[in-house]
Protein backbone atom coordinates (compact mmCIF):
# COMPACT_ATOMS: atom_id res chain seq x y z
CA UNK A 1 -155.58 152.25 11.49
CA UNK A 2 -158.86 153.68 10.39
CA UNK A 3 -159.31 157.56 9.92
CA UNK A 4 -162.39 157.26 12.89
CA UNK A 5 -159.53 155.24 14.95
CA UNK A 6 -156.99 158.13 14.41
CA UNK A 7 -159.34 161.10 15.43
CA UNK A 8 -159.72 158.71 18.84
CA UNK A 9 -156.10 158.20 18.97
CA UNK A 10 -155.21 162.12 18.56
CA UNK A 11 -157.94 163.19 20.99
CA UNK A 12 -156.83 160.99 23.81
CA UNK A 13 -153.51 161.96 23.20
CA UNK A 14 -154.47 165.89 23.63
CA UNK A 15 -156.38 164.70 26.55
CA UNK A 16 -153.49 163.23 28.50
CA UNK A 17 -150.13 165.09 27.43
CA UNK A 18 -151.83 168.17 25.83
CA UNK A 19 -154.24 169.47 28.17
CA UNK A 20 -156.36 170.52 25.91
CA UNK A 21 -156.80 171.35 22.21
CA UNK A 22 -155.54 175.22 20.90
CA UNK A 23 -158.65 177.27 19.63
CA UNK A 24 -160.09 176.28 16.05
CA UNK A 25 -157.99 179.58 14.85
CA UNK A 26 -154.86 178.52 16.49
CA UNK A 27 -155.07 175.64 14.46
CA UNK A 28 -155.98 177.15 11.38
CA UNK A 29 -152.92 178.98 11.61
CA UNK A 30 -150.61 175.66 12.99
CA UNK A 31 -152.46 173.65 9.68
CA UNK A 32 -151.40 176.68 6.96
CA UNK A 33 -147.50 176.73 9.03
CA UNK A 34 -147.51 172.91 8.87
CA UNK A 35 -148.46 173.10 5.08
CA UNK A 36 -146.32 175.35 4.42
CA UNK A 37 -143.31 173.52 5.62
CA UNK A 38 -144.82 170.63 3.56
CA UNK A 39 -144.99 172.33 0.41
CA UNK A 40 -141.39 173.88 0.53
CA UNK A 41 -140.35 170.40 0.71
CA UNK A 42 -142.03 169.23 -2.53
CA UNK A 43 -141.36 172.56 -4.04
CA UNK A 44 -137.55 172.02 -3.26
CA UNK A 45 -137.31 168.44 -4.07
CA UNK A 46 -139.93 167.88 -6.44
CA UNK A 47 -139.72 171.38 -8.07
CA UNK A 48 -138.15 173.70 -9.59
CA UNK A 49 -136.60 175.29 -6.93
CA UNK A 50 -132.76 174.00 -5.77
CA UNK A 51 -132.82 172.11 -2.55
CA UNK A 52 -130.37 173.72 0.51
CA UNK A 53 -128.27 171.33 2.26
CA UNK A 54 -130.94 172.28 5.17
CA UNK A 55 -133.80 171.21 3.03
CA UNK A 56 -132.14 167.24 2.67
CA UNK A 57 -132.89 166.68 6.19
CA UNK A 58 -136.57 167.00 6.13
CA UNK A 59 -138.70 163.86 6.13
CA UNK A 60 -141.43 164.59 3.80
CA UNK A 61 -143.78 161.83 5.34
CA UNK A 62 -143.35 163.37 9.01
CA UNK A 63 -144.43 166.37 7.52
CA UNK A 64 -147.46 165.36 5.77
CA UNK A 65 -148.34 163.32 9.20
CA UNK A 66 -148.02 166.92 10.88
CA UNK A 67 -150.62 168.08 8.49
CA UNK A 68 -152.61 165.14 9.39
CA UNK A 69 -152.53 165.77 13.02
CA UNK A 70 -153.65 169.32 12.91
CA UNK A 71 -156.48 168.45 10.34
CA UNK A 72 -157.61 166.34 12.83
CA UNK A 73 -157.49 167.78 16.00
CA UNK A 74 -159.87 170.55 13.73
CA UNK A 75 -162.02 167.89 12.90
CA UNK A 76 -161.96 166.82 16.44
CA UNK A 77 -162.83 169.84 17.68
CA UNK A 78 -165.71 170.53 15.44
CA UNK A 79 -167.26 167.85 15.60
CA UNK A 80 -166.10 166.11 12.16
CA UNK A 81 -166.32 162.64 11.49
CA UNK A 82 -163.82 162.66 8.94
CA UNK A 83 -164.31 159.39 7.70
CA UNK A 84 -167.80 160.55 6.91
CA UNK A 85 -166.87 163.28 5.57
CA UNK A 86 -164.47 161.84 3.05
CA UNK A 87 -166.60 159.40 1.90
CA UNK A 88 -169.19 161.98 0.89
CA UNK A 89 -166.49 163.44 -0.67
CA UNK A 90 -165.40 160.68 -2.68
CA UNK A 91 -168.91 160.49 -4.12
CA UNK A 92 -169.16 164.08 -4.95
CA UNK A 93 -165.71 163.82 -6.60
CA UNK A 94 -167.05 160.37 -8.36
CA UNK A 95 -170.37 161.82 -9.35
CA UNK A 96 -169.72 165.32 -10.77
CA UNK A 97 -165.65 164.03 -12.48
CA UNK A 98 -166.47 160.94 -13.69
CA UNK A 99 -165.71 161.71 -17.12
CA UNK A 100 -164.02 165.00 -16.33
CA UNK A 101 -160.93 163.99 -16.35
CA UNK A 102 -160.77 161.16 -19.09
CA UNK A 103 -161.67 163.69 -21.75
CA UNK A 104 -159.56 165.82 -20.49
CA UNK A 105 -156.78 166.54 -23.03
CA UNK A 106 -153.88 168.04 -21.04
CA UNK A 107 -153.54 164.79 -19.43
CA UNK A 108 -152.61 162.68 -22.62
């Protein structure tokens, strides 16, 4: 699946079982709860930080895809074409890092 074929996917989805998208803020706030369940998960697994019995039971991929689904019912509803938008990105990252990171010395 593409990222232009997901944005379709999610906004006929809203369309037929959601009634409509929440307001951009709503979904600010849904995106920063949904990352925030995310990063407890790496932060207990992946971290320092001990891992309850509770904590086991998470699926870290679901969670990331819940991320996904918010970012792009945002994009969605402002008129984002993500996969645009991340290729831009990718040449912004490309053109101002492309040494950056090499010569970096922490990561050796």
């Amino acid at each position: 699946m593409t990222i232009h074929q997901a944005q379709q996917q999610v906004d006929a989805w809203i369309k037929k079982h959601g009634v409509r998208y929440f307001n951009e803020l709503t979904n600010m706030a849904l995106l920063t709860e949904e990352v925030g369940e995310l990063a407890r998960i790496i932060a207990r697994r992946y971290g320092e930080q001990s891992e309850k019995d509770s904590d086991k039971e998470k699926n870290l991929a679901d969670e990331m895809a819940d991320v996904l689904w918010v970012l792009i019912c945002l994009a969605n509803q402002t008129g984002v074409d993500l996969t645009e938008a991340f290729q831009k990105n990718m040449e912004k990252k490309t053109l101002r890092d492309i040494a950056r990171h090499q010569q970096n010395p922490k990561l050796k």
